[in-house]
N, C-alpha and C. Protein backbone atom coordinates (compact mmCIF):
# COMPACT_ATOMS: atom_id res chain seq x y z
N UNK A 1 -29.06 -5.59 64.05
CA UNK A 1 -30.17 -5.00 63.35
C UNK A 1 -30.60 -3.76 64.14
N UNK A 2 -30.93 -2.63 63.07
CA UNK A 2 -31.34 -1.61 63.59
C UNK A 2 -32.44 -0.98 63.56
N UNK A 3 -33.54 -0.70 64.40
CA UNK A 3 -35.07 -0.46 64.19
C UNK A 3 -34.92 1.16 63.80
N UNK A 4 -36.17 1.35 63.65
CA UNK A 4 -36.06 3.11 62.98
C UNK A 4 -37.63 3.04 63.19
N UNK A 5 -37.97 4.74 63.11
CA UNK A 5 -39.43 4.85 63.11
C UNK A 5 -39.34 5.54 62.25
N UNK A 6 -39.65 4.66 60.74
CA UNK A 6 -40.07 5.49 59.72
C UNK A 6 -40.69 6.95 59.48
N UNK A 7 -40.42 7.46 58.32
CA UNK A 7 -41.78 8.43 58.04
C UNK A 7 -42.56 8.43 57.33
N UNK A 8 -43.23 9.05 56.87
CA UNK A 8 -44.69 8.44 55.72
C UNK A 8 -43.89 8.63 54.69
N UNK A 9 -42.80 8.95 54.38
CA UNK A 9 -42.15 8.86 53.01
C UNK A 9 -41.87 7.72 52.90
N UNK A 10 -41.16 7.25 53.93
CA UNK A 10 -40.25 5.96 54.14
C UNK A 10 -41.74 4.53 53.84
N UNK A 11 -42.61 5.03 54.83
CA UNK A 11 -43.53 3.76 54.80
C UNK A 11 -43.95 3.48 53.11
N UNK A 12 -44.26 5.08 52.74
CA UNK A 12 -44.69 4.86 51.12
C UNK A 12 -43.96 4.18 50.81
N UNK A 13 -42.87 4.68 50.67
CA UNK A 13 -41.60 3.75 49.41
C UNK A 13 -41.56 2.18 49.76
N UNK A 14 -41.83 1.98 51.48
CA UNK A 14 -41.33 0.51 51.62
C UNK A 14 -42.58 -0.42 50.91
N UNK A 15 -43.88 0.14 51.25
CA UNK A 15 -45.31 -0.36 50.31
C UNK A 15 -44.91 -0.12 48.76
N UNK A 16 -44.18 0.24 48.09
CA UNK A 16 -44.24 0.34 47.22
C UNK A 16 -43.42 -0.64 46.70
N UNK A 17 -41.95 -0.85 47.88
CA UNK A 17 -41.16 -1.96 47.50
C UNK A 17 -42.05 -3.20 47.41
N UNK A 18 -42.85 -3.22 48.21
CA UNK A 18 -43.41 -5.02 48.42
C UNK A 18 -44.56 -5.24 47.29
N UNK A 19 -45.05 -3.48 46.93
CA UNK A 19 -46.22 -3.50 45.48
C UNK A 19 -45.22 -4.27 44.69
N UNK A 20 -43.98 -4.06 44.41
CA UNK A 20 -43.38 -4.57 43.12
C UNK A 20 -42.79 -5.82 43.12
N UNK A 21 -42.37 -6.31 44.59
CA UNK A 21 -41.82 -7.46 44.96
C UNK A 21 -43.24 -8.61 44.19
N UNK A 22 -44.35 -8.38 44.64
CA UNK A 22 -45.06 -9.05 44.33
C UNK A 22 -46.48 -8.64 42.77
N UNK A 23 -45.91 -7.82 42.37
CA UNK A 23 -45.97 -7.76 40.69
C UNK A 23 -46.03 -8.64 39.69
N UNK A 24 -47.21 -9.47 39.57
CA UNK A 24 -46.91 -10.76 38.47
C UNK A 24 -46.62 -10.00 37.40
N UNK A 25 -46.82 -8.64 36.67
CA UNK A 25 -46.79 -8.18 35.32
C UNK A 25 -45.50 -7.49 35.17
N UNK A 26 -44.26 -7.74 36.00
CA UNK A 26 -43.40 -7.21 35.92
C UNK A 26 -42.43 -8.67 35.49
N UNK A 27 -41.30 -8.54 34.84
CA UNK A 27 -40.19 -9.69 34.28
C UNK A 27 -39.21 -9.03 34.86
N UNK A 28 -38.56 -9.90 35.56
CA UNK A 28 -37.34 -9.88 36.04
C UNK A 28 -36.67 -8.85 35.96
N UNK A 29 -36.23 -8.48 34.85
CA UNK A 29 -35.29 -7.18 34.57
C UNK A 29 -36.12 -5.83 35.42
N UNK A 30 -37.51 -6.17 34.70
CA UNK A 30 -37.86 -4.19 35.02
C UNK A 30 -38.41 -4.50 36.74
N UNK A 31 -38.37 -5.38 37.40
CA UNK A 31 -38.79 -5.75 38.98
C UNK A 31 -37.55 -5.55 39.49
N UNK A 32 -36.18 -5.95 38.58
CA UNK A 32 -34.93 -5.41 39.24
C UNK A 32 -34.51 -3.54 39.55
N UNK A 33 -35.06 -3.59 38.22
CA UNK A 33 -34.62 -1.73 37.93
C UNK A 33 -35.49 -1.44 38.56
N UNK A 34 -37.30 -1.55 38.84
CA UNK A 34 -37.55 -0.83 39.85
C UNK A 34 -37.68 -1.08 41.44
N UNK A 35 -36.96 -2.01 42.05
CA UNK A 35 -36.03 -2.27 42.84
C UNK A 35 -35.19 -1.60 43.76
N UNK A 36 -34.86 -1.32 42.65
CA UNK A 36 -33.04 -0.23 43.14
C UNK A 36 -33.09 0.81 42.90
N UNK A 37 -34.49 1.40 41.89
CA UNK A 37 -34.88 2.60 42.40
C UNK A 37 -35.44 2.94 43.15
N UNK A 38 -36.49 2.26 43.92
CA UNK A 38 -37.20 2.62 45.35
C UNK A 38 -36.63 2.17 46.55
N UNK A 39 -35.28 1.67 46.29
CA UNK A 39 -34.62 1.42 47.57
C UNK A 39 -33.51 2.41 47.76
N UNK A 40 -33.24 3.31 46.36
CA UNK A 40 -32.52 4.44 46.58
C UNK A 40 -33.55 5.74 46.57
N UNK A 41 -34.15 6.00 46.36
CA UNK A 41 -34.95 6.77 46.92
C UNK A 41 -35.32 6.30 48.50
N UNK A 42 -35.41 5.16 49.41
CA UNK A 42 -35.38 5.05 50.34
C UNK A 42 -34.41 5.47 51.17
N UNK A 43 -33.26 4.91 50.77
CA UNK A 43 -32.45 5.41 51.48
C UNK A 43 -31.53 6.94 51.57
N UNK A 44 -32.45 7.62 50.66
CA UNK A 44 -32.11 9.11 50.48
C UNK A 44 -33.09 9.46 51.35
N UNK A 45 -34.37 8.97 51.18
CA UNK A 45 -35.39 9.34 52.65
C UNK A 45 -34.37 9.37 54.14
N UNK A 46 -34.46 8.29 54.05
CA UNK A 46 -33.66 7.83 55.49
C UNK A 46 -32.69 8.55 55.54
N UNK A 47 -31.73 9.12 54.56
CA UNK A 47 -30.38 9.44 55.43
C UNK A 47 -29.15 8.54 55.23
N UNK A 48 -29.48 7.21 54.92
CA UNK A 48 -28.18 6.45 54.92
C UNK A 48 -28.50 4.86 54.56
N UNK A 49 -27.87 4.20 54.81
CA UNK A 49 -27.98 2.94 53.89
C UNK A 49 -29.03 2.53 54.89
N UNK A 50 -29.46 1.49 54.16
CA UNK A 50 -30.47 0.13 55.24
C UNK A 50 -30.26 -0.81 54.37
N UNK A 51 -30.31 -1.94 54.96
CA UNK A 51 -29.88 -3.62 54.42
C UNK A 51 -30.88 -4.11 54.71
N UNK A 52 -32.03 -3.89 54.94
CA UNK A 52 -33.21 -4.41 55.35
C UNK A 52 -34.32 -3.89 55.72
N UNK A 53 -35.71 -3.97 55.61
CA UNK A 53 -36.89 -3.55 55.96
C UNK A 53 -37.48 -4.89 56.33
N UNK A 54 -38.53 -4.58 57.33
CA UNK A 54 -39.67 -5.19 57.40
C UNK A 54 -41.34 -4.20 56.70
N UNK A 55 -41.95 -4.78 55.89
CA UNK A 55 -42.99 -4.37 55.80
C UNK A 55 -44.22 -4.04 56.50
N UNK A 56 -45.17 -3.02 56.58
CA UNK A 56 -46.67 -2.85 56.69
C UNK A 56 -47.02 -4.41 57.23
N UNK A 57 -47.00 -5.39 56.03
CA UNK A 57 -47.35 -6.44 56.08
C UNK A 57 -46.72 -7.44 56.35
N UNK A 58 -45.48 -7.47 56.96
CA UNK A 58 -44.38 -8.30 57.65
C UNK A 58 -43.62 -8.87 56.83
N UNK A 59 -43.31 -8.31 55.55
CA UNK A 59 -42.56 -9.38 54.88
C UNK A 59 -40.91 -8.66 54.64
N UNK A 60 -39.86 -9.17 55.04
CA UNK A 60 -38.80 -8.79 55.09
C UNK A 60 -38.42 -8.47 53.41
N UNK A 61 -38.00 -6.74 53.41
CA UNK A 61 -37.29 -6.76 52.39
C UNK A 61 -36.01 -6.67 52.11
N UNK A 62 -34.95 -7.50 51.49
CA UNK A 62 -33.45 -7.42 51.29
C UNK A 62 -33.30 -6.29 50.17
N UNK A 63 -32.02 -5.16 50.49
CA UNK A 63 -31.78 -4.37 50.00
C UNK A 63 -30.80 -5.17 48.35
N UNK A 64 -31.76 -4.64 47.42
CA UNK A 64 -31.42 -5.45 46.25
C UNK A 64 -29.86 -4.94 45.56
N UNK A 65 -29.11 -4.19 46.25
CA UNK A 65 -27.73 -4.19 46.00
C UNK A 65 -26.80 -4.85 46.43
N UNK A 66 -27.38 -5.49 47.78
CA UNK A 66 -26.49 -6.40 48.51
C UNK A 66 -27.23 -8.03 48.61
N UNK A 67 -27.71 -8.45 47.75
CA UNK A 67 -28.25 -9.69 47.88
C UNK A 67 -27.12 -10.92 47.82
N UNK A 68 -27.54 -11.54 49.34
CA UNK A 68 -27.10 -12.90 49.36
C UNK A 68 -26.99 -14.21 48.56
């Protein structure tokens, strides 16, 4: 595992991943699609892939293209 010191782009997008992770008004499908769009916009922030975040608020996020 590899740490990084985000940037406020990066932190936005990752708060934004965990806004949607935990979205009761979202169904499955559109929590997927917007998903994999704020994790590719993340990783266009960043520069390169990531398989993982930790949140603001500690909650690990799995990169939703490679789910276990």
């Amino acid at each position: 595992m590899t740490w990084f010191s985000p940037t406020p782009r990066e932190i936005s997008t990752i708060e934004q991943l965990e806004t949607a992770l935990r979205d009761s008004s979202l169904n499955a499908a559109s929590r997927d699609q917007l998903l994999r769009k704020l994790w590719k916009e993340l990783e266009d922030a960043h520069g390169g892939r990531i398989l993982s975040v930790v949140s603001p608020e500690g909650q690990v996020i799995q990169n939703p293209f490679f789910q276990r």
